[in-house]
Protein backbone atom coordinates (compact mmCIF):
# COMPACT_ATOMS: atom_id res chain seq x y z
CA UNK A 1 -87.70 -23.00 -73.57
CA UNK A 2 -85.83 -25.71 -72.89
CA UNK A 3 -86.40 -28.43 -70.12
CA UNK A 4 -83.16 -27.81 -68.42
CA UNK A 5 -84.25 -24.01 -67.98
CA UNK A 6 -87.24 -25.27 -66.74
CA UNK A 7 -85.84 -27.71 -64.10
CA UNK A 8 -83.68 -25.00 -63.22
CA UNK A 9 -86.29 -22.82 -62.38
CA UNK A 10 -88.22 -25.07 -60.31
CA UNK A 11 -84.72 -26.32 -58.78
CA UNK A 12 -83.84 -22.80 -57.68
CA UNK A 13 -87.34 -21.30 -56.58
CA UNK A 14 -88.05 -19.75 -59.62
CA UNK A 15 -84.44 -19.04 -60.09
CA UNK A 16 -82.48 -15.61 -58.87
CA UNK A 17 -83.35 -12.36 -60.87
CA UNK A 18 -81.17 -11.48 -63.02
CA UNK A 19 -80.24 -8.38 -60.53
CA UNK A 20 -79.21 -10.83 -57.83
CA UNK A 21 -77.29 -12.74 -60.27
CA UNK A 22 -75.34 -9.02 -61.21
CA UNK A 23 -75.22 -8.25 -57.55
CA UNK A 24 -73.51 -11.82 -56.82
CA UNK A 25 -70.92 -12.29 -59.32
CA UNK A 26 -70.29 -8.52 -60.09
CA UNK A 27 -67.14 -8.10 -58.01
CA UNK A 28 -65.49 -11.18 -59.38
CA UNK A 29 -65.94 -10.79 -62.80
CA UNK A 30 -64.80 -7.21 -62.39
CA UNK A 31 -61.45 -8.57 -60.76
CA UNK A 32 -60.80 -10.86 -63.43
CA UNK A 33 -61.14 -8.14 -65.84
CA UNK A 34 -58.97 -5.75 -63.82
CA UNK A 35 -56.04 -8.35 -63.76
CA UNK A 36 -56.31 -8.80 -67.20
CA UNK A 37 -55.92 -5.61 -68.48
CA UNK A 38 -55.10 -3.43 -65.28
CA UNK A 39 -57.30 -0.44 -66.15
CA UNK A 40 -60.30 0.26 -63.69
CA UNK A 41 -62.48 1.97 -66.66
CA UNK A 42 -61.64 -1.07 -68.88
CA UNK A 43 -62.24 -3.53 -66.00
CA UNK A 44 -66.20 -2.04 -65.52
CA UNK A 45 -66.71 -1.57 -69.41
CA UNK A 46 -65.83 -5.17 -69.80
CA UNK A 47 -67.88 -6.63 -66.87
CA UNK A 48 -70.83 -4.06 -67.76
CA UNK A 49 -70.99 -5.55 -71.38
CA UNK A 50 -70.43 -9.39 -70.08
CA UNK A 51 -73.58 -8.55 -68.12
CA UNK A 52 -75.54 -7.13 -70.98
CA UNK A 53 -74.78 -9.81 -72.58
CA UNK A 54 -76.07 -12.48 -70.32
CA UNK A 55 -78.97 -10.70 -69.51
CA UNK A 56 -79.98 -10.63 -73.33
CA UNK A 57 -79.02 -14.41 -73.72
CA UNK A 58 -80.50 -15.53 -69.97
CA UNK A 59 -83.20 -17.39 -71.87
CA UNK A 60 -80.89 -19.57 -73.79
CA UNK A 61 -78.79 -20.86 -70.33
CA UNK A 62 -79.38 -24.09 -69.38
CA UNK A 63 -77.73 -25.18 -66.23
CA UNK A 64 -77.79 -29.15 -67.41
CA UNK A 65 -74.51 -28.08 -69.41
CA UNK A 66 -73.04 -26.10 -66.19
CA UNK A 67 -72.95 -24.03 -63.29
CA UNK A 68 -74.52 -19.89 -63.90
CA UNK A 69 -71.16 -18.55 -62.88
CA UNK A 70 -68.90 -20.50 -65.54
CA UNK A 71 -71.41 -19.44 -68.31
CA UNK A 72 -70.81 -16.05 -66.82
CA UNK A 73 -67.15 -16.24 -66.90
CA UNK A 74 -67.39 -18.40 -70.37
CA UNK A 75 -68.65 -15.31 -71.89
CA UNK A 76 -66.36 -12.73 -70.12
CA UNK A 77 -63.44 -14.70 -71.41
CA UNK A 78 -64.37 -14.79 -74.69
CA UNK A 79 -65.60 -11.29 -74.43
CA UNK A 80 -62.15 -10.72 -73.64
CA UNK A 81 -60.95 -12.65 -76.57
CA UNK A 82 -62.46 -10.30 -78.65
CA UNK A 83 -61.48 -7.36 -77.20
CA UNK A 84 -57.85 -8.48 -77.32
CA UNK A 85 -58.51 -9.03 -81.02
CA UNK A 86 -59.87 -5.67 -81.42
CA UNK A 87 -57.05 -3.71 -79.96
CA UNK A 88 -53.93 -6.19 -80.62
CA UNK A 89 -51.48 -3.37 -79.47
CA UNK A 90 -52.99 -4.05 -75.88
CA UNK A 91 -51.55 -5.83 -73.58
CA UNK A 92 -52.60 -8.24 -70.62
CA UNK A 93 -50.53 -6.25 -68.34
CA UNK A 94 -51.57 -6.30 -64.38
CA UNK A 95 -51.33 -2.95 -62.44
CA UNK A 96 -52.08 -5.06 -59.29
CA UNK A 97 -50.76 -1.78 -57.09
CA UNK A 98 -53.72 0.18 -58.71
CA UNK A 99 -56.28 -2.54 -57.73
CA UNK A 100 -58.47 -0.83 -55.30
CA UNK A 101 -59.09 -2.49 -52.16
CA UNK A 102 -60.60 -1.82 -48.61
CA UNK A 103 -58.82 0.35 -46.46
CA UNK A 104 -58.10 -1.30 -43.26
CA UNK A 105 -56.27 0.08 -39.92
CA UNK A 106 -52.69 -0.76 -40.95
CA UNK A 107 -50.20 2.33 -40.49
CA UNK A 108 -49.11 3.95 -43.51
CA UNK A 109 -45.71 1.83 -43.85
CA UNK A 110 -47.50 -1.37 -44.34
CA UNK A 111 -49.78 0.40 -46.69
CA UNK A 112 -45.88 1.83 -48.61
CA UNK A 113 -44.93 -1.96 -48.06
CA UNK A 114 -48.09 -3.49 -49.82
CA UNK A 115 -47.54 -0.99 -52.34
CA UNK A 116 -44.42 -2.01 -53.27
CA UNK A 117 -45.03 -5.47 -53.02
CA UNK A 118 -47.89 -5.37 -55.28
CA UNK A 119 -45.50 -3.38 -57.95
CA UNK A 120 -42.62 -6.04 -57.75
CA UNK A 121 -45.38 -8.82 -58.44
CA UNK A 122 -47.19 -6.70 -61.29
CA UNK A 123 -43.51 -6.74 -62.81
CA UNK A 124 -42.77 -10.15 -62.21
CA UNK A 125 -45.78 -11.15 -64.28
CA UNK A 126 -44.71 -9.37 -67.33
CA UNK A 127 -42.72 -12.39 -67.86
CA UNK A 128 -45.71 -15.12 -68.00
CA UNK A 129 -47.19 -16.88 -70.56
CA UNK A 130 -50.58 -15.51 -71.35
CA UNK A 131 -51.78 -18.83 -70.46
CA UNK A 132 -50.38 -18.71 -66.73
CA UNK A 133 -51.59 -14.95 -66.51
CA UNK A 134 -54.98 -16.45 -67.72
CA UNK A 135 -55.21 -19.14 -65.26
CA UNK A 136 -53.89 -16.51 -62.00
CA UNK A 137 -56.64 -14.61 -63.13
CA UNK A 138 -59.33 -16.81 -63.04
CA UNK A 139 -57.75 -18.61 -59.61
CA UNK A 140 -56.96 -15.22 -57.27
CA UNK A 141 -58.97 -12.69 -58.98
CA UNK A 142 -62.22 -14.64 -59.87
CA UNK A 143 -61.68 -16.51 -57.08
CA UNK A 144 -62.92 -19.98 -59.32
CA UNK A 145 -61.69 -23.45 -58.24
CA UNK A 146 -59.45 -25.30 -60.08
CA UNK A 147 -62.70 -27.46 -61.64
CA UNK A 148 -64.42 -24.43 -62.76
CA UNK A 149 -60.89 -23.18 -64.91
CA UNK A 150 -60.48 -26.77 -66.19
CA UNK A 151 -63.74 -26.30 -67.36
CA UNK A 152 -63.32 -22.97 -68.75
CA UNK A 153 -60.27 -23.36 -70.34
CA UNK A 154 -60.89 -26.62 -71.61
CA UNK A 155 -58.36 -28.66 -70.02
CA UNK A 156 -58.03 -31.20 -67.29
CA UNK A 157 -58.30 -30.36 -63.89
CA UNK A 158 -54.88 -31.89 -63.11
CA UNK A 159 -53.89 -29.70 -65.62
CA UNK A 160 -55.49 -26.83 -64.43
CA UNK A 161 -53.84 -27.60 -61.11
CA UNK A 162 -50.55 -28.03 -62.84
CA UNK A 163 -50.49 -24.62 -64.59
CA UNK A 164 -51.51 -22.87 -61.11
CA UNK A 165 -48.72 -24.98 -59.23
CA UNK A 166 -46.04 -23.92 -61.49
CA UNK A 167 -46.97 -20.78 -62.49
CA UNK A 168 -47.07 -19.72 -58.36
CA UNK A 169 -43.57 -21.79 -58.24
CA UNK A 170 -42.67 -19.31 -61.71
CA UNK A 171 -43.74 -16.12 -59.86
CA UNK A 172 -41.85 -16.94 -56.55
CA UNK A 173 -38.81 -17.60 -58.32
CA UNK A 174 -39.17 -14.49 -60.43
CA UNK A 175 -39.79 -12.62 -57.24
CA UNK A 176 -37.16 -14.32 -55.24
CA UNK A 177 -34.44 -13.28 -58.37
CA UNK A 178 -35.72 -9.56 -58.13
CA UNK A 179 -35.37 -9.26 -54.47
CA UNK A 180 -31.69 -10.45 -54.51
CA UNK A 181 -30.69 -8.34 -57.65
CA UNK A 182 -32.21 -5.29 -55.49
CA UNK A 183 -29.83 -5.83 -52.77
C-alpha cells in the first residue's frame, strides 16, 4: 500500500467507506452521464459500472496525485470513452427535457415553459463541438470547477475557463438565432 493511501487514511479518519463515497458523488456522476448520452438507463449503467470500478481499484488511489472525486470522474470519462468506442453509431446527444428533476410548486405553464426551454437548448447543442458538450457536462451537470475540468481534460485552467466562456456565449447565440427564426 502506498504511503499516500496511508496518509490519506490517517488524514481523513480512516477515510469514508466506500458507501459514503457512492452515496456522495452518485448524483453527479449520474448527471454527467445523463448529459452525455441523454438516456436515464444508460446514465445509471454507466455510473453503476464507474462505481464498480472504483470500488475494485480503491486500493490503488492515492490522493497525493489528486482529489477522490476527479479520480472518480477520471474514470467515468474514460469509461465513457470506451463506451463511445464501442457503439460509434451513438451519439452524445442531450435530452435535457427528459432529465428528471424535483417537482416543485410552480403551476403547470411554467412546468410547459421549462419544458420547452429545456427542448430548444437540447437542440441548440446538437451543434457543439464534442469538446464544448464535454466541458458543459462536466461544469452544469457534474457540477466540477473549472480546476477540476482543467485537470480532467488535461488543459489549462484558463483554458478550461475559455471553452466554458465561449461555449455559454455559442449556446446563447444559438438560442438567441432560434428564438427569432420562431417568430
Amino acid at each position: 500500500m502506498s504511503s499516500g493511501k496511508n496518509e490519506s487514511t490517517s488524514k481523513h479518519d480512516q477515510a469514508l467507506e466506500f458507501t459514503e463515497i457512492f452515496e456522495k458523488h452518485f448524483s453527479r456522476i449520474y448527471r454527467y452521464f445523463y448529459i452525455r448520452v441523454g438516456d436515464n438507463e444508460v446514465a445509471h449503467n454507466l455510473t453503476s459500472e464507474t462505481f464498480l470500478r472504483a470500488f475494485q481499484h480503491f486500493a490503488s488511489f492515492d490522493n497525493t496525485y489528486g482529489r477522490l472525486e476527479a479520480w472518480l470522474f477520471g474514470i467515468a470519462r474514460n469509461l465513457l470513452t470506451d463506451t463511445f468506442r464501442r457503439d460509434a453509431r451513438r451519439t452524445a446527444k442531450s435530452h435535457l427535457a427528459d432529465m428528471p428533476y424535483q417537482e416543485s410548486q410552480n403551476p403547470p405553464e411554467l412546468k410547459v415553459m421549462r419544458v420547452e426551454r429545456l427542448n430548444e437548448v437540447k437542440e441548440a447543442m446538437e451543434f457543439l463541438k464534442p469538446r464544448e458538450r464535454e466541458v458543459l457536462a462536466l461544469k452544469f451537470g457534474a457540477s466540477l470547477t473549472n480546476k477540476e475540468i482543467a485537470d480532467l481534460c488535461g488543459i489549462s485552467i484558463a483554458n478550461a475557463a475559455v471553452i466554458l466562456h465561449r461555449t455559454i456565449k455559442k449556446l446563447k447565440a444559438l438560442l438567441i438565432r432560434e428564438g427569432t427564426e420562431d417568430e
